[in-house]
PDB file of N, CA and C in Angstrom:
ATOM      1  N   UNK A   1     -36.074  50.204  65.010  1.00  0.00           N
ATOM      2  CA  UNK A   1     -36.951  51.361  65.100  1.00  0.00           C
ATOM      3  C   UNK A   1     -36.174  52.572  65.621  1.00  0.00           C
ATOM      4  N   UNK A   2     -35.122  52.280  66.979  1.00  0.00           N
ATOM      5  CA  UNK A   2     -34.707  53.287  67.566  1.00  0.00           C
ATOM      6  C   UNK A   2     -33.658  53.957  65.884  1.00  0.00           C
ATOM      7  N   UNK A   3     -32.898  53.081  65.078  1.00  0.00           N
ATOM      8  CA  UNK A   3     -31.613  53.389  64.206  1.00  0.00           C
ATOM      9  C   UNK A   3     -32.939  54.643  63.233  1.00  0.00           C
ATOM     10  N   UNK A   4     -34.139  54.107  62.781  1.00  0.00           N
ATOM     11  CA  UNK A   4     -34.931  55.002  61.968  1.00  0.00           C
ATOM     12  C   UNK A   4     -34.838  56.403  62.480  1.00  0.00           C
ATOM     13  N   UNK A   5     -35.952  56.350  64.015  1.00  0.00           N
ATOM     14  CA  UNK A   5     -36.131  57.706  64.578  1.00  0.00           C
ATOM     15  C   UNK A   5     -35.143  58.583  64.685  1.00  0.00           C
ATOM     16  N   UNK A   6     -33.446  58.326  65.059  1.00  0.00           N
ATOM     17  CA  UNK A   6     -32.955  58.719  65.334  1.00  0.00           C
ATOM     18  C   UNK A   6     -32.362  59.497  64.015  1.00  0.00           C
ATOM     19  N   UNK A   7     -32.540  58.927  62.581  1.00  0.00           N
ATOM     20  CA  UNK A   7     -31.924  59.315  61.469  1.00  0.00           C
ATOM     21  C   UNK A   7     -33.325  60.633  61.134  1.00  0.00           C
ATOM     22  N   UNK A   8     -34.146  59.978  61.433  1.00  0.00           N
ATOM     23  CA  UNK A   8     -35.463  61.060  60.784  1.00  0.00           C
ATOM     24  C   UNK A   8     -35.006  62.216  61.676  1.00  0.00           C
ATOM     25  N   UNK A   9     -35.013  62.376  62.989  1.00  0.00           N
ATOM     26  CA  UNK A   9     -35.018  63.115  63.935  1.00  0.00           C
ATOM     27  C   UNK A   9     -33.862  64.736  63.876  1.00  0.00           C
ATOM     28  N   UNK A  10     -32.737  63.686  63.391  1.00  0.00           N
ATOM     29  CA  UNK A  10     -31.305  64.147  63.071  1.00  0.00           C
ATOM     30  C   UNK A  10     -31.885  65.186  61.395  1.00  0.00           C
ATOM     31  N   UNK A  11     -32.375  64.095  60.585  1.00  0.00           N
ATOM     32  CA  UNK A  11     -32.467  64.720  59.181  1.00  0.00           C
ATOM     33  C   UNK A  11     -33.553  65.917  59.636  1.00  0.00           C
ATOM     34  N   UNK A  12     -34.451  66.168  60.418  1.00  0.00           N
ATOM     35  CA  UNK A  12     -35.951  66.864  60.499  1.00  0.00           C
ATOM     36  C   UNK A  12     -34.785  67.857  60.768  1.00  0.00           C
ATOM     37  N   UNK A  13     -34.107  67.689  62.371  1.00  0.00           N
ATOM     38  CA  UNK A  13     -33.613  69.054  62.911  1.00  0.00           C
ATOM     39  C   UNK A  13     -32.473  69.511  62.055  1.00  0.00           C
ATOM     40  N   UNK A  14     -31.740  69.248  61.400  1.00  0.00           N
ATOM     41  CA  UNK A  14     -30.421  69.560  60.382  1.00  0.00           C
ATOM     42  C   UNK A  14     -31.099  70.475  58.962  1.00  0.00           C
ATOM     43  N   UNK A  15     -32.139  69.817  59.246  1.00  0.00           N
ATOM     44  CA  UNK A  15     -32.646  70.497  57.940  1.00  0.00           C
ATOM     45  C   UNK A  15     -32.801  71.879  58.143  1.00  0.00           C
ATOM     46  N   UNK A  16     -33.350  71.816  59.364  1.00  0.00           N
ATOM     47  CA  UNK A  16     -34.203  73.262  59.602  1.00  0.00           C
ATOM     48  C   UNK A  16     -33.077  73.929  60.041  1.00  0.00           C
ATOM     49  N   UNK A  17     -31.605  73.998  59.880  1.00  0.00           N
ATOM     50  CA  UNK A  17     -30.627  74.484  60.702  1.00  0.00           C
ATOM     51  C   UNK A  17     -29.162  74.190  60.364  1.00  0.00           C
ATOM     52  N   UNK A  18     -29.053  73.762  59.200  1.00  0.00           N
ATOM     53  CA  UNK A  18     -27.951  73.133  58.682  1.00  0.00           C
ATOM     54  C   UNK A  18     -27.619  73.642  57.038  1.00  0.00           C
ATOM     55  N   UNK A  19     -27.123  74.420  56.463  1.00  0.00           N
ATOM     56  CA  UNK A  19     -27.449  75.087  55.518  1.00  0.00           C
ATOM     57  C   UNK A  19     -26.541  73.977  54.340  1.00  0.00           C
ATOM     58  N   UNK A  20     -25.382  73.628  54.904  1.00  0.00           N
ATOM     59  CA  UNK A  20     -24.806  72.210  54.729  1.00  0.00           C
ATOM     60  C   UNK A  20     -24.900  70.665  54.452  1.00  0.00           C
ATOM     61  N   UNK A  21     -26.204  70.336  55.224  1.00  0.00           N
ATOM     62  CA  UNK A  21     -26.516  69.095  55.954  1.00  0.00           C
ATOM     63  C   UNK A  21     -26.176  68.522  54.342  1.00  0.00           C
ATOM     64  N   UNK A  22     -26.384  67.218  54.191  1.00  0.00           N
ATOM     65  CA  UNK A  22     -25.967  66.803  52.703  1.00  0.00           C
ATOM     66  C   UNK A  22     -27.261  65.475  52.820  1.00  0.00           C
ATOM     67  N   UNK A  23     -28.281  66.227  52.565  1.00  0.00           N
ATOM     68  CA  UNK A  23     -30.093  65.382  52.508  1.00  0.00           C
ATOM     69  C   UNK A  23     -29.883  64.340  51.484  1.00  0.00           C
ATOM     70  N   UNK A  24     -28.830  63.796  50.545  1.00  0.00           N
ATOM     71  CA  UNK A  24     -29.111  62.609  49.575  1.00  0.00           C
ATOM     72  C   UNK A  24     -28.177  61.487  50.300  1.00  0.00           C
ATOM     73  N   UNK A  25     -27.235  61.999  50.959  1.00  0.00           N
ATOM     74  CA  UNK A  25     -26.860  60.567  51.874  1.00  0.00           C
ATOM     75  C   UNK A  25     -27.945  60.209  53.531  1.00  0.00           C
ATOM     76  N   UNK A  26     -27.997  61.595  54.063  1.00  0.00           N
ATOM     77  CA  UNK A  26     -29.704  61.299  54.894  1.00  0.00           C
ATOM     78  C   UNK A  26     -30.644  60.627  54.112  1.00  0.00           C
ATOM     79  N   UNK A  27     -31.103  61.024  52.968  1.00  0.00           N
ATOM     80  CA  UNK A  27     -32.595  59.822  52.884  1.00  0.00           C
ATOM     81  C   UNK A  27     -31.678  58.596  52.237  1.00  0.00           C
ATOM     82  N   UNK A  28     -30.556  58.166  52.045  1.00  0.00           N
ATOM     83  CA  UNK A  28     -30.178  56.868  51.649  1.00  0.00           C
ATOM     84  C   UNK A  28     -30.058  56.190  52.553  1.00  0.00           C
ATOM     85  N   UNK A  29     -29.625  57.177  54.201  1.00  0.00           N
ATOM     86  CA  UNK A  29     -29.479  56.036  55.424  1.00  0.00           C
ATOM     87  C   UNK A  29     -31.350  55.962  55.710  1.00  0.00           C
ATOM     88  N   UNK A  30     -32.026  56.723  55.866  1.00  0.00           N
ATOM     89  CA  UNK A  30     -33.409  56.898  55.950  1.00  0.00           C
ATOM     90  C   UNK A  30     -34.147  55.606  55.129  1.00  0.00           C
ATOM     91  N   UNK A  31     -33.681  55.717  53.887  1.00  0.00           N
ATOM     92  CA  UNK A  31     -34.446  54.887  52.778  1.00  0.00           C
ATOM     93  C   UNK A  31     -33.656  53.231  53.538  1.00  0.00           C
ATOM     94  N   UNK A  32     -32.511  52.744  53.652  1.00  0.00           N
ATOM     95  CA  UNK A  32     -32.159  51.493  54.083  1.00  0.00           C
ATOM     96  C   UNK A  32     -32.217  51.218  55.141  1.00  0.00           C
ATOM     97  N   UNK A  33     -33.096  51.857  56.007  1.00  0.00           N
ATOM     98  CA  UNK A  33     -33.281  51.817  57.702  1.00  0.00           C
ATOM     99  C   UNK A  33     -35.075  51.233  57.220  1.00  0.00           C
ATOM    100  N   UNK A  34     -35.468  51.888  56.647  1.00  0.00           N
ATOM    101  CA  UNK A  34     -37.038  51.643  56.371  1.00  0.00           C
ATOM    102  C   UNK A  34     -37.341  50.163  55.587  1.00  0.00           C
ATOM    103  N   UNK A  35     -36.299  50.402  54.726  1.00  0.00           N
ATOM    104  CA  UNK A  35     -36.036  48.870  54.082  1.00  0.00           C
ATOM    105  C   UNK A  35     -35.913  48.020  54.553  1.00  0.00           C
ATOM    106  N   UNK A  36     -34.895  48.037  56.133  1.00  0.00           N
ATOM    107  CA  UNK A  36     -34.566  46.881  57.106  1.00  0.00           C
ATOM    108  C   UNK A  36     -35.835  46.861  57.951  1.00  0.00           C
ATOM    109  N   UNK A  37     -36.968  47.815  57.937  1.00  0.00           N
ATOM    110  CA  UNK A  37     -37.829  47.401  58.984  1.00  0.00           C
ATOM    111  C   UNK A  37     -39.140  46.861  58.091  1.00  0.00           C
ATOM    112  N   UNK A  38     -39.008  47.085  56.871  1.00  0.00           N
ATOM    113  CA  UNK A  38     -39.502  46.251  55.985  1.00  0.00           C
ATOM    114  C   UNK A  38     -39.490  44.877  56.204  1.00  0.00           C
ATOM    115  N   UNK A  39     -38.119  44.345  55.789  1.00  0.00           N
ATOM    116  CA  UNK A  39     -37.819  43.185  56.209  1.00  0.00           C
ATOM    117  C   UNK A  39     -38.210  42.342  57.331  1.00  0.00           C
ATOM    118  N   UNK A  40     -38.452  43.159  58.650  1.00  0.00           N
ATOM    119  CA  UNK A  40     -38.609  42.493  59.929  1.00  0.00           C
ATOM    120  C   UNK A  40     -40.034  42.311  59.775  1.00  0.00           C
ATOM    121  N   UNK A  41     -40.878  43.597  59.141  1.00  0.00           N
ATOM    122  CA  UNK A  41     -42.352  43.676  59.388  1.00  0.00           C
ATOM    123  C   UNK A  41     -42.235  42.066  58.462  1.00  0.00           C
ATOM    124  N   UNK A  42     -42.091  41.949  57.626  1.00  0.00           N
ATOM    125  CA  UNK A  42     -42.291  40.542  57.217  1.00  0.00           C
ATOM    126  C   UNK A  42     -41.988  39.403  57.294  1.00  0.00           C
ATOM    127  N   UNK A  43     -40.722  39.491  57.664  1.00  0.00           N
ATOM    128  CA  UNK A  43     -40.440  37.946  58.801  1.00  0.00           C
ATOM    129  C   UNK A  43     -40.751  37.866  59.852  1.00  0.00           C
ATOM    130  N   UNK A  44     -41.497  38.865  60.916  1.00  0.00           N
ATOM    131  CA  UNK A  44     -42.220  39.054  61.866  1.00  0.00           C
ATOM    132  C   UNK A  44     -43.898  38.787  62.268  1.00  0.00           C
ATOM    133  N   UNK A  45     -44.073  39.467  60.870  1.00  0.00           N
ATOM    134  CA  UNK A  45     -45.746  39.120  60.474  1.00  0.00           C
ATOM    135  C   UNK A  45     -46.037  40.797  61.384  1.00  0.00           C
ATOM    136  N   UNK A  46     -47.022  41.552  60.188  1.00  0.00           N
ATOM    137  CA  UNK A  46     -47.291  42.864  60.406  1.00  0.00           C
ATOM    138  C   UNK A  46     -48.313  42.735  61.495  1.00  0.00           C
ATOM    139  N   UNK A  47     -49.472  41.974  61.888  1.00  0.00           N
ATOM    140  CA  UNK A  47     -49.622  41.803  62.994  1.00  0.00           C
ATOM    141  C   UNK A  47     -49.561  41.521  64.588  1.00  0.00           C
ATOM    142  N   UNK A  48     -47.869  40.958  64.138  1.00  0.00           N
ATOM    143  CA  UNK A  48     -47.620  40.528  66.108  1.00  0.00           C
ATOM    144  C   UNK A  48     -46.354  41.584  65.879  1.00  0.00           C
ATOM    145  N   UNK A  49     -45.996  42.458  65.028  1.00  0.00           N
ATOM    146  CA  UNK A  49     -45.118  43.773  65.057  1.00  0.00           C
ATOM    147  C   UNK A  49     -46.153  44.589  65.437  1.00  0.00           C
ATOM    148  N   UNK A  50     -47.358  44.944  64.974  1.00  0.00           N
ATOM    149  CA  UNK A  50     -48.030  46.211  65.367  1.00  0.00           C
ATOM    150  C   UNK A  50     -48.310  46.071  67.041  1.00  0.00           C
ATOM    151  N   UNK A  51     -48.778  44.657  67.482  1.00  0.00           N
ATOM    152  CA  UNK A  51     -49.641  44.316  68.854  1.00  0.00           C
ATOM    153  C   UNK A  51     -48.241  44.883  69.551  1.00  0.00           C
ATOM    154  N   UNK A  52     -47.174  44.353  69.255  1.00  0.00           N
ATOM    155  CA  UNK A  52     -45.949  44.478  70.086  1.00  0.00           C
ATOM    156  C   UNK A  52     -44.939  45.690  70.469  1.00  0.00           C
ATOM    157  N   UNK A  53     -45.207  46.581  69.203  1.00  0.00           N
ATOM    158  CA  UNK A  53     -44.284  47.618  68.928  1.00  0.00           C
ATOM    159  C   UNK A  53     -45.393  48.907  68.313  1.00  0.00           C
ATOM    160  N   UNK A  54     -46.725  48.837  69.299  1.00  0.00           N
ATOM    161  CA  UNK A  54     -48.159  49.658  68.705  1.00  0.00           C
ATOM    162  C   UNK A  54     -47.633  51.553  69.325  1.00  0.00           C
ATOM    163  N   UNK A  55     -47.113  51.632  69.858  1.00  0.00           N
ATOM    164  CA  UNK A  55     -46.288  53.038  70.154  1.00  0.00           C
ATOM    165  C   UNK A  55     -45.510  53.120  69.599  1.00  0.00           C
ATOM    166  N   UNK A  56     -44.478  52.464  69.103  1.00  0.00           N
ATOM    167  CA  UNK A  56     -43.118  52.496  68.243  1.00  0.00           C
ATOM    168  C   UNK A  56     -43.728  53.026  67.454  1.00  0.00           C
ATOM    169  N   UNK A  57     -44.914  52.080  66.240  1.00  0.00           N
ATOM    170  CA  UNK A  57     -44.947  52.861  65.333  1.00  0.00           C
ATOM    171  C   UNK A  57     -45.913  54.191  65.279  1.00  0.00           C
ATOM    172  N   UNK A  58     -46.459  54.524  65.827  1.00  0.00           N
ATOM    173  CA  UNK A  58     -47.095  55.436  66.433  1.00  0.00           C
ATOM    174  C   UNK A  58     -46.175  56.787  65.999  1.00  0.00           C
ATOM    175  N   UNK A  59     -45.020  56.633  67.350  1.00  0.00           N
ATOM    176  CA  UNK A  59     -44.359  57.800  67.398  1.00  0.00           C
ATOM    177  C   UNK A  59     -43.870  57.909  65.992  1.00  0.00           C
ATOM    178  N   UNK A  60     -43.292  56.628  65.338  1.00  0.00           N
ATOM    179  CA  UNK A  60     -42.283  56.985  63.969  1.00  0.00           C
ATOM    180  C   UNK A  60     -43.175  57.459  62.828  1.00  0.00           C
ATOM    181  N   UNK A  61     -44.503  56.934  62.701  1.00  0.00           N
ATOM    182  CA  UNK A  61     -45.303  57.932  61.985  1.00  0.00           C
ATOM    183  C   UNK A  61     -45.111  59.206  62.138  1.00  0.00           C
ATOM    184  N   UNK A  62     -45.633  59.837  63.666  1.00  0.00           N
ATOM    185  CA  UNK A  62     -45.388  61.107  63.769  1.00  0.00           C
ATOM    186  C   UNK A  62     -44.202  61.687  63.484  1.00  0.00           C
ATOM    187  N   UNK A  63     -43.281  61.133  63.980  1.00  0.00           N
ATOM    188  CA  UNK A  63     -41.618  61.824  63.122  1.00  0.00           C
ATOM    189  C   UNK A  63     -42.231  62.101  61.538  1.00  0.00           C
ATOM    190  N   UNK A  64     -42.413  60.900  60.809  1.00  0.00           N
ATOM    191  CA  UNK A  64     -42.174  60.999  59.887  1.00  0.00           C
ATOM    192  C   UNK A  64     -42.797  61.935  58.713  1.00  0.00           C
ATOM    193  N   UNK A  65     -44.142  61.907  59.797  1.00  0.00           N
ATOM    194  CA  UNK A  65     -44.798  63.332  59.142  1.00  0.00           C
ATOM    195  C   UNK A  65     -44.257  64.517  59.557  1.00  0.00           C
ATOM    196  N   UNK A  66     -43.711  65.163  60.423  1.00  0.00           N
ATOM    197  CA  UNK A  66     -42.634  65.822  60.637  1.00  0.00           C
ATOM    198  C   UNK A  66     -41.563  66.113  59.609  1.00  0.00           C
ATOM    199  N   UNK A  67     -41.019  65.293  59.802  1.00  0.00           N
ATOM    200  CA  UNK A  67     -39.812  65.207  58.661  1.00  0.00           C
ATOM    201  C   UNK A  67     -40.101  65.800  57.081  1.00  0.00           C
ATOM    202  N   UNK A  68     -41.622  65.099  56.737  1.00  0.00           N
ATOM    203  CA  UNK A  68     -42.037  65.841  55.363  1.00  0.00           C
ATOM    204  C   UNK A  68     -42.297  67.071  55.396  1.00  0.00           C
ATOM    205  N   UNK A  69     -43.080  67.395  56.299  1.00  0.00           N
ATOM    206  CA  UNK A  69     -43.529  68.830  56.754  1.00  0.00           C
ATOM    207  C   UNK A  69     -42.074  69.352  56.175  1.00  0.00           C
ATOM    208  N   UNK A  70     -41.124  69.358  56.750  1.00  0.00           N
ATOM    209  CA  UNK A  70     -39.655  70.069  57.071  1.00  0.00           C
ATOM    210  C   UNK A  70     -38.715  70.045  55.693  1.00  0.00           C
ATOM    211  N   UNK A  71     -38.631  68.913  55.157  1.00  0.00           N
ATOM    212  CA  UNK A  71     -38.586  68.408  53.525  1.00  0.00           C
ATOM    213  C   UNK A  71     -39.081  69.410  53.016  1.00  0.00           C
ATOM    214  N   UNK A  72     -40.595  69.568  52.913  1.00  0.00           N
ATOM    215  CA  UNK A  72     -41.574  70.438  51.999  1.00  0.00           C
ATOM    216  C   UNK A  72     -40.765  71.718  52.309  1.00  0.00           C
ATOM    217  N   UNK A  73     -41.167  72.459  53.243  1.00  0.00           N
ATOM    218  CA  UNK A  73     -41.070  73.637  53.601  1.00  0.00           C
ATOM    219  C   UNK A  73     -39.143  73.907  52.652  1.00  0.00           C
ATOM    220  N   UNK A  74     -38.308  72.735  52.895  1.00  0.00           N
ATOM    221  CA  UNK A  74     -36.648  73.427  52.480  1.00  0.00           C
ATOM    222  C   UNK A  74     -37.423  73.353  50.569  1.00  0.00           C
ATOM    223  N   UNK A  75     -37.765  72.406  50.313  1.00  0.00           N
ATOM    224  CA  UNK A  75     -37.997  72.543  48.759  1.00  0.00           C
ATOM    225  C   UNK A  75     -38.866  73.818  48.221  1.00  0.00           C
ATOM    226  N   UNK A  76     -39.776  74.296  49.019  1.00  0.00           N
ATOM    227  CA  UNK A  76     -40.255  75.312  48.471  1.00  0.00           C
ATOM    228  C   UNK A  76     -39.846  76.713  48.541  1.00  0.00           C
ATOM    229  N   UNK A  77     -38.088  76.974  50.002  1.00  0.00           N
ATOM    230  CA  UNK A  77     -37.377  77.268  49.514  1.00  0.00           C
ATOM    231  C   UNK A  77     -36.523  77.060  48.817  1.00  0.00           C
ATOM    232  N   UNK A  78     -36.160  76.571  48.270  1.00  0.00           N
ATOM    233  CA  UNK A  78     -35.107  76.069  46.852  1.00  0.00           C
ATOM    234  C   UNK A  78     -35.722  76.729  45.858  1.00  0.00           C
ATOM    235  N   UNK A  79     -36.865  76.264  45.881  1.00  0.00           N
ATOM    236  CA  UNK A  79     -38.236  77.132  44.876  1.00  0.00           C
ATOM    237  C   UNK A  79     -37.716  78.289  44.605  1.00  0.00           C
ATOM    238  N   UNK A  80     -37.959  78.724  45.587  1.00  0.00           N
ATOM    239  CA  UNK A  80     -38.317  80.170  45.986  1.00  0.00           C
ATOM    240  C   UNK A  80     -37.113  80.902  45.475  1.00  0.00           C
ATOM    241  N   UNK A  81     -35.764  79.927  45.915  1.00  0.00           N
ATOM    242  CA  UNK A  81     -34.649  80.732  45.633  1.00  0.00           C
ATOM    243  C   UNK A  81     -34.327  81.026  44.075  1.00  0.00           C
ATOM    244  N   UNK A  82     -34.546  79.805  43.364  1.00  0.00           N
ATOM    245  CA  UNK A  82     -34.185  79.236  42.252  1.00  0.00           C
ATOM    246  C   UNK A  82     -35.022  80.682  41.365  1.00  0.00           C
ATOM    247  N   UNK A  83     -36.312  80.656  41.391  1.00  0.00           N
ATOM    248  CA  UNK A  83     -37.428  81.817  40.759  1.00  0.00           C
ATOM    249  C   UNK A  83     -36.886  83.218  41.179  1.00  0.00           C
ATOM    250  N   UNK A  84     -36.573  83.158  42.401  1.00  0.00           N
ATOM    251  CA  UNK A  84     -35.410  84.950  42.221  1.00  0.00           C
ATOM    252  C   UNK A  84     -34.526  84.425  41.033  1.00  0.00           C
ATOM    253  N   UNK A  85     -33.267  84.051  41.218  1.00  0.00           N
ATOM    254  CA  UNK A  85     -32.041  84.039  40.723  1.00  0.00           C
ATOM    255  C   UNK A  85     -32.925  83.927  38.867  1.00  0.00           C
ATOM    256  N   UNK A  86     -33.692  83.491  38.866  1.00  0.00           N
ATOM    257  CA  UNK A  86     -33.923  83.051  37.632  1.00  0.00           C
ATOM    258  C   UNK A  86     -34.779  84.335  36.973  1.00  0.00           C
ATOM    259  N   UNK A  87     -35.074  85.081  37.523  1.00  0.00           N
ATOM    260  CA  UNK A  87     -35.463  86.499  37.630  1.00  0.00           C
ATOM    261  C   UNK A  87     -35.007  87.639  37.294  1.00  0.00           C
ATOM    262  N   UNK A  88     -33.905  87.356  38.225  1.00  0.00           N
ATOM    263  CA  UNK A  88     -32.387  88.185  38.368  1.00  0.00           C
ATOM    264  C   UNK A  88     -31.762  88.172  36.941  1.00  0.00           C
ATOM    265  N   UNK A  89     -31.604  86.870  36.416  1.00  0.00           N
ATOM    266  CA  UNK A  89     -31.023  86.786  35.158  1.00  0.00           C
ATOM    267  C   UNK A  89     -31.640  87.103  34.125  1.00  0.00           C
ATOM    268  N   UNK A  90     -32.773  87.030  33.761  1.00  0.00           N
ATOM    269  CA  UNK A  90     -33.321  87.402  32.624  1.00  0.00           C
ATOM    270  C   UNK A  90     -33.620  89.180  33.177  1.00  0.00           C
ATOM    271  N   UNK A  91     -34.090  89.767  34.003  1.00  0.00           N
ATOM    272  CA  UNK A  91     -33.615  91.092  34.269  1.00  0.00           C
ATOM    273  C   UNK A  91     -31.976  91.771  33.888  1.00  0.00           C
ATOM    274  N   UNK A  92     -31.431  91.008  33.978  1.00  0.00           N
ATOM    275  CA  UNK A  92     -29.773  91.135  33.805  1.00  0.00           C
ATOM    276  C   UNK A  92     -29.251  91.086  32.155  1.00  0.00           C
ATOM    277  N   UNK A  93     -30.414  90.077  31.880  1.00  0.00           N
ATOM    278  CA  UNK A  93     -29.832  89.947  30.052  1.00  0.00           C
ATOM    279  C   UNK A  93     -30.753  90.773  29.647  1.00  0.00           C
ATOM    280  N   UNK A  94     -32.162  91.683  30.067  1.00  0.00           N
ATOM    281  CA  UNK A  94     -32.777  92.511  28.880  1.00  0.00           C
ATOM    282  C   UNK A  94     -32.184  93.589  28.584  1.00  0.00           C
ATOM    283  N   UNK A  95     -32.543  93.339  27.638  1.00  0.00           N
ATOM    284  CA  UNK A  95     -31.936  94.611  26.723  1.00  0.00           C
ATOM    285  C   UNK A  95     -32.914  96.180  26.780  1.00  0.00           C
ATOM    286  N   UNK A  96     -33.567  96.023  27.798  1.00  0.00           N
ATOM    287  CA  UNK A  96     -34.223  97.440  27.420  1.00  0.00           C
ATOM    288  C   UNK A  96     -35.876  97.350  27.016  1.00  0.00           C
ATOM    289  N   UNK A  97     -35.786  96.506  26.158  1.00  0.00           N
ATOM    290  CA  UNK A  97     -37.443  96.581  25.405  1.00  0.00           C
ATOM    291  C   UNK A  97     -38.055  95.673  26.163  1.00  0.00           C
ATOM    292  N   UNK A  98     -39.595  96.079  25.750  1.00  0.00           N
ATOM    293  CA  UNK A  98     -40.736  94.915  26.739  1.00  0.00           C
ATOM    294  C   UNK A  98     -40.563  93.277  25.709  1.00  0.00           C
ATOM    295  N   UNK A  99     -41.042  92.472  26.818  1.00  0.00           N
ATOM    296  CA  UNK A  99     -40.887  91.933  26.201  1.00  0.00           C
ATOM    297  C   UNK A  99     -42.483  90.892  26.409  1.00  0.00           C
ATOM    298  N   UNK A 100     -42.746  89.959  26.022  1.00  0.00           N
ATOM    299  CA  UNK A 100     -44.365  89.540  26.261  1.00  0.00           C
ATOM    300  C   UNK A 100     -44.424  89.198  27.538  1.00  0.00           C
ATOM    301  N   UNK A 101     -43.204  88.289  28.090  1.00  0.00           N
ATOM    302  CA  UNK A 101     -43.048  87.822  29.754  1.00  0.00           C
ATOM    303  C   UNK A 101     -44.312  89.211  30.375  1.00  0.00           C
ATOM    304  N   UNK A 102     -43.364  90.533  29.992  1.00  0.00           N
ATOM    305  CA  UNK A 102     -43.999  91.494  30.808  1.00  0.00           C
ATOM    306  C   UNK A 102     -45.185  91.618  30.781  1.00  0.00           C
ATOM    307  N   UNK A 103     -45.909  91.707  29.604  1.00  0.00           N
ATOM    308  CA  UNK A 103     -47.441  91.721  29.394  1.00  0.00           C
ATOM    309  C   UNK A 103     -48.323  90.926  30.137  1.00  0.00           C
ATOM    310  N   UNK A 104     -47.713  89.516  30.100  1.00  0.00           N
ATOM    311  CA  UNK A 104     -48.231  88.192  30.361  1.00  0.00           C
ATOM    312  C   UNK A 104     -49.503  88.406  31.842  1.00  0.00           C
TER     313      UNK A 104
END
Protein backbone atom coordinates (compact mmCIF):
# COMPACT_ATOMS: atom_id res chain seq x y z
CA UNK A 1 0.00 0.00 0.00
CA UNK A 2 2.77 2.34 1.30
CA UNK A 3 4.95 1.43 -2.61
CA UNK A 4 1.19 2.64 -4.33
CA UNK A 5 0.65 5.96 -2.28
CA UNK A 6 3.91 6.95 -2.58
CA UNK A 7 3.97 6.51 -6.60
CA UNK A 8 0.36 8.24 -6.85
CA UNK A 9 1.55 10.98 -4.51
CA UNK A 10 4.94 11.55 -6.46
CA UNK A 11 2.86 11.21 -9.98
CA UNK A 12 -0.20 13.82 -8.46
CA UNK A 13 2.65 16.39 -7.30
CA UNK A 14 5.13 16.07 -10.56
CA UNK A 15 2.37 16.51 -12.56
CA UNK A 16 1.25 19.68 -11.33
CA UNK A 17 4.99 20.93 -11.45
CA UNK A 18 7.10 18.97 -13.64
CA UNK A 19 6.81 20.06 -17.22
CA UNK A 20 9.19 16.92 -17.86
CA UNK A 21 7.84 14.31 -15.52
CA UNK A 22 7.59 11.26 -18.12
CA UNK A 23 3.54 10.08 -16.97
CA UNK A 24 3.79 6.62 -19.26
CA UNK A 25 6.54 5.08 -17.12
CA UNK A 26 4.51 6.69 -13.80
CA UNK A 27 1.22 4.94 -14.63
CA UNK A 28 3.28 1.64 -15.61
CA UNK A 29 4.88 1.72 -12.02
CA UNK A 30 1.19 2.91 -10.82
CA UNK A 31 -0.58 0.24 -13.04
CA UNK A 32 1.97 -2.85 -11.50
CA UNK A 33 1.76 -1.59 -7.93
CA UNK A 34 -2.21 -1.86 -8.24
CA UNK A 35 -1.79 -5.17 -9.93
CA UNK A 36 0.38 -6.43 -6.94
CA UNK A 37 -2.33 -5.28 -4.53
CA UNK A 38 -4.68 -7.03 -6.66
CA UNK A 39 -2.98 -10.04 -6.08
CA UNK A 40 -2.84 -9.75 -2.23
CA UNK A 41 -6.60 -8.52 -2.15
CA UNK A 42 -7.06 -12.09 -3.41
CA UNK A 43 -4.87 -14.32 -1.70
CA UNK A 44 -5.86 -12.40 1.31
CA UNK A 45 -9.62 -12.47 0.82
CA UNK A 46 -11.14 -8.77 0.18
CA UNK A 47 -12.77 -9.03 3.43
CA UNK A 48 -10.07 -9.61 6.20
CA UNK A 49 -7.91 -6.88 3.80
CA UNK A 50 -10.66 -4.27 4.17
CA UNK A 51 -11.37 -5.16 8.30
CA UNK A 52 -7.49 -4.91 8.54
CA UNK A 53 -6.17 -2.26 6.27
CA UNK A 54 -9.99 -0.11 6.46
CA UNK A 55 -7.83 3.41 6.53
CA UNK A 56 -5.22 2.23 4.12
CA UNK A 57 -7.70 1.97 1.73
CA UNK A 58 -9.53 4.86 2.62
CA UNK A 59 -6.65 7.23 2.28
CA UNK A 60 -5.46 5.48 -1.22
CA UNK A 61 -8.88 6.08 -2.61
CA UNK A 62 -8.54 9.60 -1.71
CA UNK A 63 -5.04 9.91 -3.39
CA UNK A 64 -6.37 8.35 -6.09
CA UNK A 65 -9.10 10.58 -6.75
CA UNK A 66 -6.65 13.23 -6.49
CA UNK A 67 -4.39 11.99 -8.86
CA UNK A 68 -7.35 11.92 -11.59
CA UNK A 69 -8.47 15.24 -10.68
CA UNK A 70 -4.64 16.29 -11.61
CA UNK A 71 -4.46 13.75 -14.77
CA UNK A 72 -7.74 15.52 -16.01
CA UNK A 73 -6.87 18.98 -15.43
CA UNK A 74 -2.85 18.24 -17.48
CA UNK A 75 -5.06 16.55 -20.43
CA UNK A 76 -7.33 19.29 -20.86
CA UNK A 77 -4.29 21.27 -21.06
CA UNK A 78 -2.73 19.33 -23.79
CA UNK A 79 -6.25 20.05 -25.17
CA UNK A 80 -6.07 23.27 -24.88
CA UNK A 81 -2.60 23.51 -26.22
CA UNK A 82 -2.97 21.21 -29.12
CA UNK A 83 -6.49 23.53 -30.41
CA UNK A 84 -4.18 26.80 -30.30
CA UNK A 85 -1.28 25.36 -32.27
CA UNK A 86 -3.85 23.75 -34.48
CA UNK A 87 -5.36 27.18 -34.99
CA UNK A 88 -2.20 28.81 -35.45
CA UNK A 89 -1.65 26.59 -38.43
CA UNK A 90 -4.50 26.70 -40.42
CA UNK A 91 -4.40 30.69 -39.74
CA UNK A 92 -0.79 30.39 -41.09
CA UNK A 93 -1.75 28.33 -44.30
CA UNK A 94 -4.90 30.69 -45.35
CA UNK A 95 -4.62 32.15 -48.10
CA UNK A 96 -6.68 35.19 -47.62
CA UNK A 97 -10.29 34.05 -48.53
CA UNK A 98 -13.15 32.96 -46.08
CA UNK A 99 -13.42 29.95 -45.80
CA UNK A 100 -16.77 27.85 -44.32
CA UNK A 101 -14.64 26.97 -40.92
CA UNK A 102 -15.31 30.84 -40.63
CA UNK A 103 -19.00 30.91 -41.20
CA UNK A 104 -19.52 27.78 -39.22
Amino acid sequence: MSRIEETVDTETASIRTDIRFDIKSSNARKSRYLYELNKAVSALGAAQLQEQHRDDIARLREKLATNERAILAHLNAVNEVAQLMQDAIQYAEADGTYSARQFG
